[in-house]
PDB file of N, CA and C in Angstrom:
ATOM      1  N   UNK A   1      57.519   2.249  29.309  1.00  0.00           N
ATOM      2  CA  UNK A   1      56.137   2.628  29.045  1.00  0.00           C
ATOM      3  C   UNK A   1      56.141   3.778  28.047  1.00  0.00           C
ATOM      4  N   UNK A   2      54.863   3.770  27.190  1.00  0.00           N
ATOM      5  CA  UNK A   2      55.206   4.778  26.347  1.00  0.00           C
ATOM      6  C   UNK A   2      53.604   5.368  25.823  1.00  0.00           C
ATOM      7  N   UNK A   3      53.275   6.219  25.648  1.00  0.00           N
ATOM      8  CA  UNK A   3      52.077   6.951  25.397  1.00  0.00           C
ATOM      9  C   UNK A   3      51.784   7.288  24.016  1.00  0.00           C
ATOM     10  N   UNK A   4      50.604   7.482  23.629  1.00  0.00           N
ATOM     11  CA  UNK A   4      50.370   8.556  22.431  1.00  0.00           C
ATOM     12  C   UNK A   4      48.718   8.513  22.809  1.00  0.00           C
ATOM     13  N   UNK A   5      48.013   9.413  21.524  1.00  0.00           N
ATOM     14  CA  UNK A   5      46.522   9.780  21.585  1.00  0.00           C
ATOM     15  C   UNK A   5      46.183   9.075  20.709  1.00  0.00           C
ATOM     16  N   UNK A   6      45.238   8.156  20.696  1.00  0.00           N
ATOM     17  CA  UNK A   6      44.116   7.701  18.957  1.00  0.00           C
ATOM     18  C   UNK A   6      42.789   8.088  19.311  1.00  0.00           C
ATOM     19  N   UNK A   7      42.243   7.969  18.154  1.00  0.00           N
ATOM     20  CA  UNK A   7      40.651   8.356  17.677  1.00  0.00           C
ATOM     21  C   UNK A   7      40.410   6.904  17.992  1.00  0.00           C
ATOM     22  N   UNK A   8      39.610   6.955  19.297  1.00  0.00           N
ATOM     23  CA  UNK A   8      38.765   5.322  19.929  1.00  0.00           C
ATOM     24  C   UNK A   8      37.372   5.758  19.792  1.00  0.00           C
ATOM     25  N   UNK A   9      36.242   5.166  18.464  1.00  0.00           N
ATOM     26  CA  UNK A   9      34.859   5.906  18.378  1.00  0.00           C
ATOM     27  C   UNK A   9      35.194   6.988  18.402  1.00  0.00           C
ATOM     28  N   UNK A  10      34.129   7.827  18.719  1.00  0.00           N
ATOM     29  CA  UNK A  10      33.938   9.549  18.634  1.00  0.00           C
ATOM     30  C   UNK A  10      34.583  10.222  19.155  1.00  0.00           C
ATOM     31  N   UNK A  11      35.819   9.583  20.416  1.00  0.00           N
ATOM     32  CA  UNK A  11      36.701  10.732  21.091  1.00  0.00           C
ATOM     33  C   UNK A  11      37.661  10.377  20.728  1.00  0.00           C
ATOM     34  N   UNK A  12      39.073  11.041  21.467  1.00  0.00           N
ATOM     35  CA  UNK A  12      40.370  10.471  21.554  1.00  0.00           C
ATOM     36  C   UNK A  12      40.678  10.224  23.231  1.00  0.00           C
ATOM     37  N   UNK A  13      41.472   9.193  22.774  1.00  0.00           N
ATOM     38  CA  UNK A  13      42.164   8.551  24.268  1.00  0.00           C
ATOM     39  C   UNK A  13      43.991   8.415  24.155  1.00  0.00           C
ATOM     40  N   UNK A  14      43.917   8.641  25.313  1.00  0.00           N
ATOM     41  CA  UNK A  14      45.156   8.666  25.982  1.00  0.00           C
ATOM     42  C   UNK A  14      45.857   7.077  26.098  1.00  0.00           C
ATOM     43  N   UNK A  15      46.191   6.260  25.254  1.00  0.00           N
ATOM     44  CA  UNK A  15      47.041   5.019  25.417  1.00  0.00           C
ATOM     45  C   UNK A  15      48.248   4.712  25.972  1.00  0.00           C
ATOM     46  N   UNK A  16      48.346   3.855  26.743  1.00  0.00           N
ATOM     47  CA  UNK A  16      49.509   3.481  27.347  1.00  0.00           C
ATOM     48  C   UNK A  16      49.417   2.227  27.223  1.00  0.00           C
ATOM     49  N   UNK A  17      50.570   2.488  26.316  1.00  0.00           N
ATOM     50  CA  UNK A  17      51.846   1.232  26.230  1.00  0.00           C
ATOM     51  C   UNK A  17      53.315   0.829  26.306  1.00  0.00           C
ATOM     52  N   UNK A  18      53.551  -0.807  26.335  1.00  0.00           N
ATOM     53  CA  UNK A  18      54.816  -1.484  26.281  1.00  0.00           C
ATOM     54  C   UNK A  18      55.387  -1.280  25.507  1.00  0.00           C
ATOM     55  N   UNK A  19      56.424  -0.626  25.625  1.00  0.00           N
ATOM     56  CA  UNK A  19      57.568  -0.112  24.388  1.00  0.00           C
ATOM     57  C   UNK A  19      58.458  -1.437  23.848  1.00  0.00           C
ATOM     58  N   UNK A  20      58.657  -3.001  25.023  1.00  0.00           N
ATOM     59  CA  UNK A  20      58.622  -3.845  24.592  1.00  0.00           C
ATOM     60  C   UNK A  20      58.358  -4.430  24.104  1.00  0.00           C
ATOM     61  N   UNK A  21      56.598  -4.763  23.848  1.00  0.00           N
ATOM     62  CA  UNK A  21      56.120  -5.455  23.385  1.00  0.00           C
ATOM     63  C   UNK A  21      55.059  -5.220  22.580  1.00  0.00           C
ATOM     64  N   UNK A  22      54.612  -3.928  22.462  1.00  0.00           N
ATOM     65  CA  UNK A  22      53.842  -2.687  21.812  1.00  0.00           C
ATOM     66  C   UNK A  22      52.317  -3.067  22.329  1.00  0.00           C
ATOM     67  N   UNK A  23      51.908  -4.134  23.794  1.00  0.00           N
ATOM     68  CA  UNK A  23      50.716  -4.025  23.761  1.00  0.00           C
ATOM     69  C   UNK A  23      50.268  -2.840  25.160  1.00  0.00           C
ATOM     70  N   UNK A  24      49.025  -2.720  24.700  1.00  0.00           N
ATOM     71  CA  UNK A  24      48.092  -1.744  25.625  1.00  0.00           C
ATOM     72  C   UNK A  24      47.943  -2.270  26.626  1.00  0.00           C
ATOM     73  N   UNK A  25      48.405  -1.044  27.687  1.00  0.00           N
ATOM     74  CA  UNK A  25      48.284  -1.251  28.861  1.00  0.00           C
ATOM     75  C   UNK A  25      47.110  -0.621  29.790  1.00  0.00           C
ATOM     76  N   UNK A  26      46.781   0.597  29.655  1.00  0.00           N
ATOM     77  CA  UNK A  26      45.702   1.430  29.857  1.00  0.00           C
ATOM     78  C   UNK A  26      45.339   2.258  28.443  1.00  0.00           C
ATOM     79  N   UNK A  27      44.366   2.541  29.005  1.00  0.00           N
ATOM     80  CA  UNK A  27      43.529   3.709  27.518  1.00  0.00           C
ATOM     81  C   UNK A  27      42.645   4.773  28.577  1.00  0.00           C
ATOM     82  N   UNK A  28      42.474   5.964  28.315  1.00  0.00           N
ATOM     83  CA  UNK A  28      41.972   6.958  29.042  1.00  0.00           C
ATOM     84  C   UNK A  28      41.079   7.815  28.331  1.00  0.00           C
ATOM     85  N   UNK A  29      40.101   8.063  28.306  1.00  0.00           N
ATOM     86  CA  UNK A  29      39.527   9.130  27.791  1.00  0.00           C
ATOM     87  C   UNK A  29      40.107  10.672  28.079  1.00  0.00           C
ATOM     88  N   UNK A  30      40.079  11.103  27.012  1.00  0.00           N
ATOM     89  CA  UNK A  30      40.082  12.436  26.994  1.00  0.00           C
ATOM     90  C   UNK A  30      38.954  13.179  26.603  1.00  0.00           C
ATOM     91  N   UNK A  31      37.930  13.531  28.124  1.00  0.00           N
ATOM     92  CA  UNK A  31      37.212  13.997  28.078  1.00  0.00           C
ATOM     93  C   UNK A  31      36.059  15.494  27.135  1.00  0.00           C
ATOM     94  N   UNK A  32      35.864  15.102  26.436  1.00  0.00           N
ATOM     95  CA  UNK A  32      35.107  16.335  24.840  1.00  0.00           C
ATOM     96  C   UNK A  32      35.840  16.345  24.367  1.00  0.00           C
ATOM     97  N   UNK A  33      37.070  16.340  24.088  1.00  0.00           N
ATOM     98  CA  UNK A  33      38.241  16.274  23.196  1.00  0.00           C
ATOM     99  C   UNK A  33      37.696  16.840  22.133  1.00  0.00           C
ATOM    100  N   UNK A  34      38.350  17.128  20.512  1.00  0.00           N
ATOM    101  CA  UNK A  34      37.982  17.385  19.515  1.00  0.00           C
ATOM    102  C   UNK A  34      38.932  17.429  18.794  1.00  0.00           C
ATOM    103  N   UNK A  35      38.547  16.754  17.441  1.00  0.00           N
ATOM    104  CA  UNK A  35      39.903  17.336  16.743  1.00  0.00           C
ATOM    105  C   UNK A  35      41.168  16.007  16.928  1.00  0.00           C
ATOM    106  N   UNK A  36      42.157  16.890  16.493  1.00  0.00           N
ATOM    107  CA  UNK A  36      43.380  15.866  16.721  1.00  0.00           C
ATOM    108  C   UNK A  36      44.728  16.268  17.966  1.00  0.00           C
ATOM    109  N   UNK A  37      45.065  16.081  18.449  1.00  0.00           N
ATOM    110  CA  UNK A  37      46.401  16.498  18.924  1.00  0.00           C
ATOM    111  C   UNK A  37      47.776  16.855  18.482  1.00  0.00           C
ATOM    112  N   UNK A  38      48.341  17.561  19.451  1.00  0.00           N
ATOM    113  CA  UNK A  38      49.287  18.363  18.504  1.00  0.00           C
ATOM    114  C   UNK A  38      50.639  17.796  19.390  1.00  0.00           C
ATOM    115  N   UNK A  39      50.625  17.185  20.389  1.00  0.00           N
ATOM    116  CA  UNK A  39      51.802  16.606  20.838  1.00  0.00           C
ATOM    117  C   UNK A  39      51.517  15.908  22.973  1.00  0.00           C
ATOM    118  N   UNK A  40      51.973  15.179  22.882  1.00  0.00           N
ATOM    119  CA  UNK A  40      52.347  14.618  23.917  1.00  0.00           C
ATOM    120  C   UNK A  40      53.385  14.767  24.954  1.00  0.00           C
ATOM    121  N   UNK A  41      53.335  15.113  26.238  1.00  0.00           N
ATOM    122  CA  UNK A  41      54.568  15.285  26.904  1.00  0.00           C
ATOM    123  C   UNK A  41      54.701  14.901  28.199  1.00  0.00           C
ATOM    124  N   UNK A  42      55.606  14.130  28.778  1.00  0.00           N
ATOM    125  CA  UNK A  42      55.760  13.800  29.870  1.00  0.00           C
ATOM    126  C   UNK A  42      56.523  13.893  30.646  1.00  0.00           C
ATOM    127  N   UNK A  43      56.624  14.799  31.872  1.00  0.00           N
ATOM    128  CA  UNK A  43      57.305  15.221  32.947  1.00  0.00           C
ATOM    129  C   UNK A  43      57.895  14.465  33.906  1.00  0.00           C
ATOM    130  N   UNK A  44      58.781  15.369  34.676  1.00  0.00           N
ATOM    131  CA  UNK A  44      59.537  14.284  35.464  1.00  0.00           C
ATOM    132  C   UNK A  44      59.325  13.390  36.460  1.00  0.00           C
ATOM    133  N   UNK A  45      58.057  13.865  37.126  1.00  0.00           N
ATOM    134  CA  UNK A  45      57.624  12.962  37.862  1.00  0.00           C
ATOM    135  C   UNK A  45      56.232  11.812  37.040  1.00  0.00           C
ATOM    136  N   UNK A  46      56.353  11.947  35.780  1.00  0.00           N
ATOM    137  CA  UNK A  46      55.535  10.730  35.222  1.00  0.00           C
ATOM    138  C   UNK A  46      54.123  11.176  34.658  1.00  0.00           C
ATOM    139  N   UNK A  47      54.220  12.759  34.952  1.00  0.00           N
ATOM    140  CA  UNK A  47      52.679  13.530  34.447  1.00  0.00           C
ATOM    141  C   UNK A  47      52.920  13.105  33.217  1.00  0.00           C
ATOM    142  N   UNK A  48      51.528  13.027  32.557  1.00  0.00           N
ATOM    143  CA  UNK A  48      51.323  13.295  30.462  1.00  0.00           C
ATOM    144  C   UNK A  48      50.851  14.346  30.609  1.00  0.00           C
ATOM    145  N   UNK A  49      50.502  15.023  30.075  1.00  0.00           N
ATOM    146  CA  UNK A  49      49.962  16.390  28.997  1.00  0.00           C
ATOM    147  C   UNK A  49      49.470  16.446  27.793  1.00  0.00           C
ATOM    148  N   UNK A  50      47.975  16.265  27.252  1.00  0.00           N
ATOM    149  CA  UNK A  50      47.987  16.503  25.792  1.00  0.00           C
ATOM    150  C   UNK A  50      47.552  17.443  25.595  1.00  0.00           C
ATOM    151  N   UNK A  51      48.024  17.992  24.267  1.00  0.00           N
ATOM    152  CA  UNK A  51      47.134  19.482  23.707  1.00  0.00           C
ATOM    153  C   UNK A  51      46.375  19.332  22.638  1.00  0.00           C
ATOM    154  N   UNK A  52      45.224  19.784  22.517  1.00  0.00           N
ATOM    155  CA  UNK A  52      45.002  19.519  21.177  1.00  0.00           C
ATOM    156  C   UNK A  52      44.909  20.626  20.105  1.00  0.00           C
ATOM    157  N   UNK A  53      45.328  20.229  18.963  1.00  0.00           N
ATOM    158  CA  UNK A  53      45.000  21.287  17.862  1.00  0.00           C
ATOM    159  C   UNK A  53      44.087  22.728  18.389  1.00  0.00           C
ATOM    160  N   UNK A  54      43.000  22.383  18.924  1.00  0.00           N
ATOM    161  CA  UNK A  54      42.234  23.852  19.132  1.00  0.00           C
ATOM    162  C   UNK A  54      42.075  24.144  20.337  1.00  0.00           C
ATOM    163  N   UNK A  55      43.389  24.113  21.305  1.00  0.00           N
ATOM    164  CA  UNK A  55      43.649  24.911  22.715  1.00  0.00           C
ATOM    165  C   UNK A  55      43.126  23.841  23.720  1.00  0.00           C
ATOM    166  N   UNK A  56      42.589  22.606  23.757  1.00  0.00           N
ATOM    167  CA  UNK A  56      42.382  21.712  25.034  1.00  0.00           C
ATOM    168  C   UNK A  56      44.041  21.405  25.549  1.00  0.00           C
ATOM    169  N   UNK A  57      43.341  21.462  26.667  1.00  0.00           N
ATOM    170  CA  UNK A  57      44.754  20.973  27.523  1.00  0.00           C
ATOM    171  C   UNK A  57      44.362  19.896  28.793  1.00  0.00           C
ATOM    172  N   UNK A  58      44.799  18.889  28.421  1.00  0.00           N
ATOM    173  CA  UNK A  58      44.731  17.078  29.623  1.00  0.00           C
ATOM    174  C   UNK A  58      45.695  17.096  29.977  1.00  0.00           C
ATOM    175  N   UNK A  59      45.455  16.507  31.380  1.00  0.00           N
ATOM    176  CA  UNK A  59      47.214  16.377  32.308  1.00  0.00           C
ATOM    177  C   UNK A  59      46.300  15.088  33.013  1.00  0.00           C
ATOM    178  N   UNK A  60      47.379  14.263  33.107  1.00  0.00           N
ATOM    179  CA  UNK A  60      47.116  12.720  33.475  1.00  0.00           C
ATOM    180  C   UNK A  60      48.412  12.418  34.704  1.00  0.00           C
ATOM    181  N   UNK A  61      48.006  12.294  35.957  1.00  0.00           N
ATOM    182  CA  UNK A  61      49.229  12.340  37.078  1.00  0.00           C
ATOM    183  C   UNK A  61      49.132  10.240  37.010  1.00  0.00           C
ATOM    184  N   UNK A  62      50.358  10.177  37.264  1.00  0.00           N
ATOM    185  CA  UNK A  62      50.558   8.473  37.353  1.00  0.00           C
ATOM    186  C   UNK A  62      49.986   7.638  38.890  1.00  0.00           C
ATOM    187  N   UNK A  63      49.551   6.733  38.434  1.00  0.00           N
ATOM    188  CA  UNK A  63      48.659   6.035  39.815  1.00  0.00           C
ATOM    189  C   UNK A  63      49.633   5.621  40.625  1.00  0.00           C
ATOM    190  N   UNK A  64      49.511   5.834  42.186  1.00  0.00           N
ATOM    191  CA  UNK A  64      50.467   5.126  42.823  1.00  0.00           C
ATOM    192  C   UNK A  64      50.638   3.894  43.233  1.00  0.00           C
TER     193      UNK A  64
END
């Protein structure tokens, strides 16, 4: 599985995808967002994290 952020309409979202097969698996809003992001990161138990360019900070815990 593999993540990044795009510009979906007026916000950005959180994508998850098949590193096999490159299709989308979930998409998430990132709530007021703005701007672009400055990096992606994912922890050991499966958290994401995005930051964006002007100090937002999203944390996304994995569904059980």
């Amino acid at each position: 599985i593999g993540y990044t952020t795009a510009a979906i309409g007026a916000g950005l979202n959180l994508v998850t995808f098949d590193t096999a097969t490159g299709a989308t698996i979930d998409s998430d809003v990132l709530p007021g967002a703005q701007g672009s992001t400055t990096g992606t990161s994912v922890g050991p138990k499966g958290e994401v994290v995005v930051a964006t360019r002007i100090g937002e900070v999203f944390a996304f815990e994995p569904e059980d």
